[in-house]
C-alpha atoms as a PDB file:
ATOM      1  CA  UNK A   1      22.250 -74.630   1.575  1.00  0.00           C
ATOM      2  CA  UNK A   2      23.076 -71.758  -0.092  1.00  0.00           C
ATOM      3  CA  UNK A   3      21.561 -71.879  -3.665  1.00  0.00           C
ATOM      4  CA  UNK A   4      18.258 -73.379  -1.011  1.00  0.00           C
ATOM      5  CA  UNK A   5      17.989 -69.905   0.234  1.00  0.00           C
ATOM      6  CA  UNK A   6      18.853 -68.105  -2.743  1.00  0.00           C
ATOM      7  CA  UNK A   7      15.782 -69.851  -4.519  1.00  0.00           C
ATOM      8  CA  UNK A   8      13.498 -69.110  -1.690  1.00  0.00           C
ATOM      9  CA  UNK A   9      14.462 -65.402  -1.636  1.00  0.00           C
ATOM     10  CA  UNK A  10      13.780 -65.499  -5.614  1.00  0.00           C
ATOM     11  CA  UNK A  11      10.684 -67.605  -4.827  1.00  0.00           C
ATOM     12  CA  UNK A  12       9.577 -64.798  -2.061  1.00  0.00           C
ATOM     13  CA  UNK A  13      10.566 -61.744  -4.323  1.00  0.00           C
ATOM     14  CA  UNK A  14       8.976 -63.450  -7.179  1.00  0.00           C
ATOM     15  CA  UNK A  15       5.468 -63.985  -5.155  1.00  0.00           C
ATOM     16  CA  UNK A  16       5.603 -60.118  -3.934  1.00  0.00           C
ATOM     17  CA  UNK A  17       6.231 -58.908  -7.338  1.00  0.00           C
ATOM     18  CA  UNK A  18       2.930 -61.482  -8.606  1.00  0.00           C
ATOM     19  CA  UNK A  19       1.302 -59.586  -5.777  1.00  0.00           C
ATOM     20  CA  UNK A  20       2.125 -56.209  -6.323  1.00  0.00           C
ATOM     21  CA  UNK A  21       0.840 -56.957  -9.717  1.00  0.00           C
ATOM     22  CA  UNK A  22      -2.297 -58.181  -9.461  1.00  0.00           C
ATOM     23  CA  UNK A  23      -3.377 -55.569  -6.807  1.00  0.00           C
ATOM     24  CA  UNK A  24      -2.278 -53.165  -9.923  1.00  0.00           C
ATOM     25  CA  UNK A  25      -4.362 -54.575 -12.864  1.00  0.00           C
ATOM     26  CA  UNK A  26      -7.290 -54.923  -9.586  1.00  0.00           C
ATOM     27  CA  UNK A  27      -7.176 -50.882  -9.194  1.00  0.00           C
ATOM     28  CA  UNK A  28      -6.962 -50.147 -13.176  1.00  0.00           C
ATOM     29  CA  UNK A  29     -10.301 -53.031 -13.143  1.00  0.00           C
ATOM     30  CA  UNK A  30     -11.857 -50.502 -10.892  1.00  0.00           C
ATOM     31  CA  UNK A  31     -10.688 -47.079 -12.375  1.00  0.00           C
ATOM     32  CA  UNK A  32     -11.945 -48.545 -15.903  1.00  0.00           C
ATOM     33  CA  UNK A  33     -15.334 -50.021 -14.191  1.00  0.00           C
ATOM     34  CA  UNK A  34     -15.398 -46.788 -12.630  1.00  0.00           C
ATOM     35  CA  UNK A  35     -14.788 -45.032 -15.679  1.00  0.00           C
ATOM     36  CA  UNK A  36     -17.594 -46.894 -18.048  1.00  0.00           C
ATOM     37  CA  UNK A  37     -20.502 -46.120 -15.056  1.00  0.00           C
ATOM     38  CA  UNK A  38     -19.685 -42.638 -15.135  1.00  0.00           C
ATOM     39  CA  UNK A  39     -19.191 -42.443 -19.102  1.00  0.00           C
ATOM     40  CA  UNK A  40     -21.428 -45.262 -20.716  1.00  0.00           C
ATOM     41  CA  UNK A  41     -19.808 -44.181 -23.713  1.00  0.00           C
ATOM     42  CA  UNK A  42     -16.411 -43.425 -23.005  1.00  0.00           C
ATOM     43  CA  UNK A  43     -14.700 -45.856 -26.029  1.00  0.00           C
ATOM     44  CA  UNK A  44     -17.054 -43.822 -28.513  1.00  0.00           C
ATOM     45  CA  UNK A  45     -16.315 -40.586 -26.787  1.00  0.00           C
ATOM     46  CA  UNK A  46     -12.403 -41.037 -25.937  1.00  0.00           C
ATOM     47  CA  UNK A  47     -11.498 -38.792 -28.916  1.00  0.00           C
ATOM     48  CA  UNK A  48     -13.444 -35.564 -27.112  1.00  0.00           C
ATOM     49  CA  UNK A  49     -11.424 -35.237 -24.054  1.00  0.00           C
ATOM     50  CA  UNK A  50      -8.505 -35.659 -22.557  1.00  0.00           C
ATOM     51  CA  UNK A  51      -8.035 -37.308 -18.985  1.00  0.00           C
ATOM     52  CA  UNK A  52     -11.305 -37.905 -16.825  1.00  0.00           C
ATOM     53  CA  UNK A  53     -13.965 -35.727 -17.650  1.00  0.00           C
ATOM     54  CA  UNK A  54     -17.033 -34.761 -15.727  1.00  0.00           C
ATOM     55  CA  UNK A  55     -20.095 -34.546 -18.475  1.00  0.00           C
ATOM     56  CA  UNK A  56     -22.298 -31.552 -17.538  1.00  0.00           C
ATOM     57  CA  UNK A  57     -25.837 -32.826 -16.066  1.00  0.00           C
ATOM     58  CA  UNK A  58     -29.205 -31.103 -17.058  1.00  0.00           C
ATOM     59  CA  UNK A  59     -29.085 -29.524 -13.668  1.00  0.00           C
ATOM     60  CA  UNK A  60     -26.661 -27.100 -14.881  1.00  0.00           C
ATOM     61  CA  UNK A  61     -28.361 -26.420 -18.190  1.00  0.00           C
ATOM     62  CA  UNK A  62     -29.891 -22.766 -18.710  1.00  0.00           C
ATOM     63  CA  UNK A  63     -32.880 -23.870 -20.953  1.00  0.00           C
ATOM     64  CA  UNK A  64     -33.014 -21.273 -23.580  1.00  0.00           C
ATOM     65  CA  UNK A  65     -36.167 -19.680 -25.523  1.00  0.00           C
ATOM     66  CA  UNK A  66     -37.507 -20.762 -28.682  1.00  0.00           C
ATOM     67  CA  UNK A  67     -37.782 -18.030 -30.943  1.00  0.00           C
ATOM     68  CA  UNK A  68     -38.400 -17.220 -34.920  1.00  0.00           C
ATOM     69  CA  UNK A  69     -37.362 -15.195 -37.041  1.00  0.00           C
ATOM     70  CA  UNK A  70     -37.896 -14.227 -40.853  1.00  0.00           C
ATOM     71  CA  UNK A  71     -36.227 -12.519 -43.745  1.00  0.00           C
ATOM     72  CA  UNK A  72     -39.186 -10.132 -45.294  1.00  0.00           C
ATOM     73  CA  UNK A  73     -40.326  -8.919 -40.784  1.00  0.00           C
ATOM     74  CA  UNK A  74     -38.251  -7.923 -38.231  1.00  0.00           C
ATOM     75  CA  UNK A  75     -38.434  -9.015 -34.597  1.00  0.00           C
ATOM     76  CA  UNK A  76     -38.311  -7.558 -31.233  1.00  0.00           C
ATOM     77  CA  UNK A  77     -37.155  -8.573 -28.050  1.00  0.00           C
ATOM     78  CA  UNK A  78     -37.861  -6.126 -24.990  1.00  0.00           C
ATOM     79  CA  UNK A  79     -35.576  -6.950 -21.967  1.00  0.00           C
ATOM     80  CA  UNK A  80     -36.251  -5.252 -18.033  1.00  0.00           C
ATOM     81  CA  UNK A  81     -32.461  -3.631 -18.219  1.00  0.00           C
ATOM     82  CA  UNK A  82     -30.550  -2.143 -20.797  1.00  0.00           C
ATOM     83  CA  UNK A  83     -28.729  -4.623 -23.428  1.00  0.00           C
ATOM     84  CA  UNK A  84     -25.110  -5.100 -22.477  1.00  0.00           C
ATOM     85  CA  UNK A  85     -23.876  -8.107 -24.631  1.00  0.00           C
ATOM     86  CA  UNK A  86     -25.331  -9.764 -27.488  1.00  0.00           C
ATOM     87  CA  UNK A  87     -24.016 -13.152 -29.535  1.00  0.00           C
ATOM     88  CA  UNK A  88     -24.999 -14.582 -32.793  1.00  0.00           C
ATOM     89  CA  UNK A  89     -24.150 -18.400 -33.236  1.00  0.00           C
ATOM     90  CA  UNK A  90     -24.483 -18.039 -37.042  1.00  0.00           C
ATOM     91  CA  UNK A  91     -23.724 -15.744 -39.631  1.00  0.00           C
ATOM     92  CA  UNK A  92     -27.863 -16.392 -40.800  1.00  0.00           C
ATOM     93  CA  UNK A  93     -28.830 -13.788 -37.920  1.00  0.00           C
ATOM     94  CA  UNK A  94     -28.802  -9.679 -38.090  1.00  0.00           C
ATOM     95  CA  UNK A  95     -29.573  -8.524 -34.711  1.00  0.00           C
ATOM     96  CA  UNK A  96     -28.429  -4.745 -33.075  1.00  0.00           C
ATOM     97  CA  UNK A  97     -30.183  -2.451 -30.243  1.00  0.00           C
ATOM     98  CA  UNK A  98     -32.901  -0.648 -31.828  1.00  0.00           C
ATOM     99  CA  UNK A  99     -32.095   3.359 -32.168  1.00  0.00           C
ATOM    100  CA  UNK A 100     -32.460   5.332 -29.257  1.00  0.00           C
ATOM    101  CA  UNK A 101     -34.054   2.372 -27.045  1.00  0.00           C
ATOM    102  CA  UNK A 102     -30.659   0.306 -24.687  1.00  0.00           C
ATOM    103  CA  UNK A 103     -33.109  -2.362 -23.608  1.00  0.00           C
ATOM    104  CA  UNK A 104     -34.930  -3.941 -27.143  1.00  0.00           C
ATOM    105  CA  UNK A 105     -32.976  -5.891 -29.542  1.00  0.00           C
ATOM    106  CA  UNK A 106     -34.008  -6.686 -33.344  1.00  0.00           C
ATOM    107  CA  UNK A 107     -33.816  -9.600 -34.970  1.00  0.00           C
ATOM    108  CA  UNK A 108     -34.180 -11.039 -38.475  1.00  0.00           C
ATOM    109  CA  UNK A 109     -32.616 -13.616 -40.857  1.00  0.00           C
ATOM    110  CA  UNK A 110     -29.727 -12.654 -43.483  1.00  0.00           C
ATOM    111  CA  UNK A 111     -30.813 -15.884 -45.285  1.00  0.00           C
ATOM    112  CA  UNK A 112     -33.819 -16.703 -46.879  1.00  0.00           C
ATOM    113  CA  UNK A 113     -34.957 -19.855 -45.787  1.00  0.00           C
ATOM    114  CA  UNK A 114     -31.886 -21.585 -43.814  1.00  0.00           C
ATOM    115  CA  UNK A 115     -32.501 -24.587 -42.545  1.00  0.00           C
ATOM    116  CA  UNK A 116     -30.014 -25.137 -39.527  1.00  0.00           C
ATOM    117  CA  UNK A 117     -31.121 -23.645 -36.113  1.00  0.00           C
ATOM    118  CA  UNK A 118     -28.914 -21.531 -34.363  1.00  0.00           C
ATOM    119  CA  UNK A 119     -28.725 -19.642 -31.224  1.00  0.00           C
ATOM    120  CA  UNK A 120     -28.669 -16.048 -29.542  1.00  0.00           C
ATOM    121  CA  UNK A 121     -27.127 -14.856 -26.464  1.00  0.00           C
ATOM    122  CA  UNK A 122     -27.933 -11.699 -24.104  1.00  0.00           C
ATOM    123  CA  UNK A 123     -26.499 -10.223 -21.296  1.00  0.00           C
ATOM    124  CA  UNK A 124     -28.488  -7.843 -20.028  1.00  0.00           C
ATOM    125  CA  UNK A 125     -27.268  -4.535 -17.342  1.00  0.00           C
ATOM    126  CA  UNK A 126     -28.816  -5.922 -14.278  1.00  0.00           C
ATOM    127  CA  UNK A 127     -26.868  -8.971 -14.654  1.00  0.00           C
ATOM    128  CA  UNK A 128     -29.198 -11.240 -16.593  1.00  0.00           C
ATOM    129  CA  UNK A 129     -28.649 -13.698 -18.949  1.00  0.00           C
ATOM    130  CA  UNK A 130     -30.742 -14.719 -21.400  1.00  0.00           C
ATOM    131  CA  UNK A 131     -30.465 -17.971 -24.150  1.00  0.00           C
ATOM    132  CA  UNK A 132     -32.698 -18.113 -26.911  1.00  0.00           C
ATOM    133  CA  UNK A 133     -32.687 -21.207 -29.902  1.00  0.00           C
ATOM    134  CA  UNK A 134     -33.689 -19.383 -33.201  1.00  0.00           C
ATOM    135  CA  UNK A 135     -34.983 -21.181 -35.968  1.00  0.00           C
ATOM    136  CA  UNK A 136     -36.430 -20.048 -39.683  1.00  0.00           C
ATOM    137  CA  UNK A 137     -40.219 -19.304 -40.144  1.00  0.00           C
ATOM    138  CA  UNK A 138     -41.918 -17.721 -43.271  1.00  0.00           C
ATOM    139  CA  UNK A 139     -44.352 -16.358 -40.899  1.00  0.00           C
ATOM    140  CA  UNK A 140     -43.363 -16.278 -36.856  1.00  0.00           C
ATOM    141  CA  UNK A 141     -46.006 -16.512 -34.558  1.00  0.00           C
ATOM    142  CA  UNK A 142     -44.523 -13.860 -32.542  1.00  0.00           C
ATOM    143  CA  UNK A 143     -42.965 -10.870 -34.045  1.00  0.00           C
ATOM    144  CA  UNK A 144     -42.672  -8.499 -30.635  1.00  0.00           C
ATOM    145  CA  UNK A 145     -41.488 -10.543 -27.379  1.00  0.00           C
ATOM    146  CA  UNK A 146     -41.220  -9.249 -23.969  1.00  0.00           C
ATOM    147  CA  UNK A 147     -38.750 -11.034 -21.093  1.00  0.00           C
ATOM    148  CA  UNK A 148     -40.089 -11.377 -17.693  1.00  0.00           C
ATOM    149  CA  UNK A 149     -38.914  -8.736 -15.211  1.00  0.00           C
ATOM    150  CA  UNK A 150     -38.487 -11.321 -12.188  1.00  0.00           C
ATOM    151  CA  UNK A 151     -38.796  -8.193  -9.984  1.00  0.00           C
ATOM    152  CA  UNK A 152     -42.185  -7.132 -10.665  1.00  0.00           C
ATOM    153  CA  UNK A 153     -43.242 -10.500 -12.078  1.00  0.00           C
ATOM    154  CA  UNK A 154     -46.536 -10.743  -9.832  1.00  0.00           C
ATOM    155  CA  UNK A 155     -46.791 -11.718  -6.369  1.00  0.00           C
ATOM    156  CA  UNK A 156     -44.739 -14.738  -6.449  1.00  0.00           C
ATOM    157  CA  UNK A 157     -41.426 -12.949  -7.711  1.00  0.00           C
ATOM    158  CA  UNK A 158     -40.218 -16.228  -9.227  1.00  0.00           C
ATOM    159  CA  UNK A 159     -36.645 -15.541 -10.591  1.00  0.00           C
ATOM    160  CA  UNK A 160     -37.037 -17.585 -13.846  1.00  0.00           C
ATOM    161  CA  UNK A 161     -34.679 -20.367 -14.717  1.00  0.00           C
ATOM    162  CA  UNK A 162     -33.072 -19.057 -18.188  1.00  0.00           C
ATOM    163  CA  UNK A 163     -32.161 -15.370 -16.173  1.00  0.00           C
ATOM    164  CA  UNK A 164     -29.031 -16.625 -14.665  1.00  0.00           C
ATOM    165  CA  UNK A 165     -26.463 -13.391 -13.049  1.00  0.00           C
ATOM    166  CA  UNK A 166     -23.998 -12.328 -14.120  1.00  0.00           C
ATOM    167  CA  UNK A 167     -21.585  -9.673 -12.314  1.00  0.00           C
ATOM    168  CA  UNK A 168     -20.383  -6.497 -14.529  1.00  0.00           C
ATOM    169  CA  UNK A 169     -16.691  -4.979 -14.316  1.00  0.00           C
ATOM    170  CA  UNK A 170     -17.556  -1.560 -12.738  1.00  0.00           C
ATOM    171  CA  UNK A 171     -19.659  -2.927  -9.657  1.00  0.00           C
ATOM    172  CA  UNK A 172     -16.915  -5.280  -8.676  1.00  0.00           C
ATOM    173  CA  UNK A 173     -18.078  -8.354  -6.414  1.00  0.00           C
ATOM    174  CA  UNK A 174     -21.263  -6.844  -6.095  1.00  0.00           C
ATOM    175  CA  UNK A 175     -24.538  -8.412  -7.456  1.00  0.00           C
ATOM    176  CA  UNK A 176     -25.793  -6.143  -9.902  1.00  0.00           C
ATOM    177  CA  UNK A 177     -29.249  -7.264  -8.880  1.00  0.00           C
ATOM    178  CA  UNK A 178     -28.348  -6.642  -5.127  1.00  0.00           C
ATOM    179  CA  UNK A 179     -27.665  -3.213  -6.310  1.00  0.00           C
ATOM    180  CA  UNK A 180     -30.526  -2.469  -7.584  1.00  0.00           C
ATOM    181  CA  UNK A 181     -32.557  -3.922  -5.262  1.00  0.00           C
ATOM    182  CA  UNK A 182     -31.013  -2.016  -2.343  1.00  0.00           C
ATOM    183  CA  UNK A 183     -31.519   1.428  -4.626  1.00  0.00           C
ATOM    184  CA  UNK A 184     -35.349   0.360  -4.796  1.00  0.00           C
ATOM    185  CA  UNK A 185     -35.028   0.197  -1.058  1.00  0.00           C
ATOM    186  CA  UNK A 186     -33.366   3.692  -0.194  1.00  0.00           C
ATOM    187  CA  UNK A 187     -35.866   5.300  -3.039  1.00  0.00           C
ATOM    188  CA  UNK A 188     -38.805   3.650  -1.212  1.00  0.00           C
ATOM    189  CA  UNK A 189     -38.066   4.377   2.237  1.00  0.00           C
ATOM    190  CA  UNK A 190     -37.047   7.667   1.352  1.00  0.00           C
ATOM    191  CA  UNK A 191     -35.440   8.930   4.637  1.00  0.00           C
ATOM    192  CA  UNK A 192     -33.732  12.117   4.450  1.00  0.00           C
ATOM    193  CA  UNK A 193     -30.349  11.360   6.813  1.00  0.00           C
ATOM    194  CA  UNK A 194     -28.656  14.565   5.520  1.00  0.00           C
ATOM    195  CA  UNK A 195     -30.160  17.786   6.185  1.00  0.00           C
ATOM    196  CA  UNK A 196     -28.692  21.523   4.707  1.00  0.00           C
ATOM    197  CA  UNK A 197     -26.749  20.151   1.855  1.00  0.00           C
ATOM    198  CA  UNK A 198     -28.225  21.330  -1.805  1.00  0.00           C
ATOM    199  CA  UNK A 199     -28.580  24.253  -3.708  1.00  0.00           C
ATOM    200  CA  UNK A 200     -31.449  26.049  -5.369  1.00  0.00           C
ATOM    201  CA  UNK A 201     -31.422  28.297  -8.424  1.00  0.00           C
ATOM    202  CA  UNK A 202     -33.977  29.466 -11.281  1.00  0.00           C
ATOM    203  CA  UNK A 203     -36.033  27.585  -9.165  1.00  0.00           C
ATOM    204  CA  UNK A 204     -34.563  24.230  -9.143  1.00  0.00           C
ATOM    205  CA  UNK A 205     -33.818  22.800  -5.992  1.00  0.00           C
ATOM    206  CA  UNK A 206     -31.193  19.949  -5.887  1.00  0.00           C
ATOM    207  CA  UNK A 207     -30.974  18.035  -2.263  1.00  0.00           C
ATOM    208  CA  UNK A 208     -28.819  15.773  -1.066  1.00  0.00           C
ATOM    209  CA  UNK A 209     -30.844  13.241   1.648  1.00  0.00           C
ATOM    210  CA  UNK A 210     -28.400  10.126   2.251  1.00  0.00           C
ATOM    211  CA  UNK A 211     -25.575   8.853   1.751  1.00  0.00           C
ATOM    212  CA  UNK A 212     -25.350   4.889   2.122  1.00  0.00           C
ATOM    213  CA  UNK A 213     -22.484   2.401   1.582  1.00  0.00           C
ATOM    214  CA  UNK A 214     -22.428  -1.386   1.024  1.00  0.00           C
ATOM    215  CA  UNK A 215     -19.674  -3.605  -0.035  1.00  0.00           C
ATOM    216  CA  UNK A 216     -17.673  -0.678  -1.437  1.00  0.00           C
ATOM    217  CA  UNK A 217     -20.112   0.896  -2.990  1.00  0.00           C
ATOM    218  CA  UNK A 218     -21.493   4.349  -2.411  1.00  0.00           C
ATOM    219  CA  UNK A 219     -24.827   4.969  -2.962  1.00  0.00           C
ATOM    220  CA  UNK A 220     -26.161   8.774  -3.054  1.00  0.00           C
ATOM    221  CA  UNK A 221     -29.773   9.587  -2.736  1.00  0.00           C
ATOM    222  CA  UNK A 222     -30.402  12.621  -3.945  1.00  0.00           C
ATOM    223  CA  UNK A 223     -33.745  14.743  -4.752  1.00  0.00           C
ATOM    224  CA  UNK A 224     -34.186  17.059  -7.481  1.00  0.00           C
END
């Protein structure tokens, strides 16, 4: 009676243990099914990343400007805000602020006729960025380009797709295109909320009319 019981407690263990297993290799079925319909090519891809990986969709893609460039003619690109960042993905491309202007870069190859394209990167002051693909042409169809302002683009005031924000160290949390949309505001209303506060000598006269604050910022509206 005994060894009876003892082989239907081995019998029992040995049927939970079959169990336990097969509703293991069920949920590593479904984590690998799972894992092929989000990554069709996950065998060919394994070597990229490490764990499970989210791929980036198109919906996050900034699509970026075509652009071309040459060795012998320089090109310029004229952005609404002054030029705060600019990135060269290859060592092909010369590109700096042109003197005395903060908003118009220059462009031009360092190679004569390279074949690979590349890309260029800009950050502009009110927050904008801006993605361009730059390829090799002995004669570009467009040597000077200017960037839609999004703020005075028309009636419409579509923000375009490739102008995505981007917030700058000495404003903080604040948008940098909330900021200067609320100075646009204050300069067009043009209240004066501040009255005997200015000076006047040699016949300028400096005036102090508001004083506004938003988000811990400070903004003074002054007149001269």
């Amino acid at each position: 009676m005994m060894f009876a019981l003892a082989l239907g407690a081995g019998a029992t263990n040995a049927q939970e243990v079959t169990n336990t297993e097969a509703v293991r290799t069920t949920e590593q079925m479904q984590t690998v099914s799972f894992c092929k319909e989000v990554y069709p090519n996950a065998e060919r891809d394994s070597g990229l990343y490490h764990g499970l990986t989210r791929k980036l969709s198109f919906d996050r893609m900034i699509p970026p400007h075509g652009l071309e460039v040459t060795y012998d003619k320089t090109v310029h690109v004229i952005f609404p805000a002054a030029v705060r960042y600019v990135d060269l993905g290859s060592p092909n491309l010369i590109a700096g602020k042109a003197d005395g202007a903060e908003n118009v870069i220059r462009v031009k190859a360092a190679l004569r006729d390279f074949h690979a394209e590349t890309n260029m990167s800009v950050i502009t002051e009110d927050g904008s960025f801006y993605t361009f693909n730059v390829r090799y042409a002995a004669e570009p169809l467009l040597l000077n380009v200017e960037m839609c302002d999004f703020i005075h683009d028309g009636s419409t005031l579509n923000r375009p797709n490739n102008a995505m924000e981007v917030y700058l160290s000495e404003l903080g949390s604040e948008s940098p295109l909330l900021v200067k949309l609320i100075m646009k505001s204050i300069y067009k209303n043009d209240r004066r909320e501040i009255k005997h506060i200015g000076c006047k000598r040699f016949g300028v006269q400096y005036l102090l009319k508001g004083i506004y604050s938003h988000n811990g910022l400070l903004y003074f509206h002054v007149q001269l």
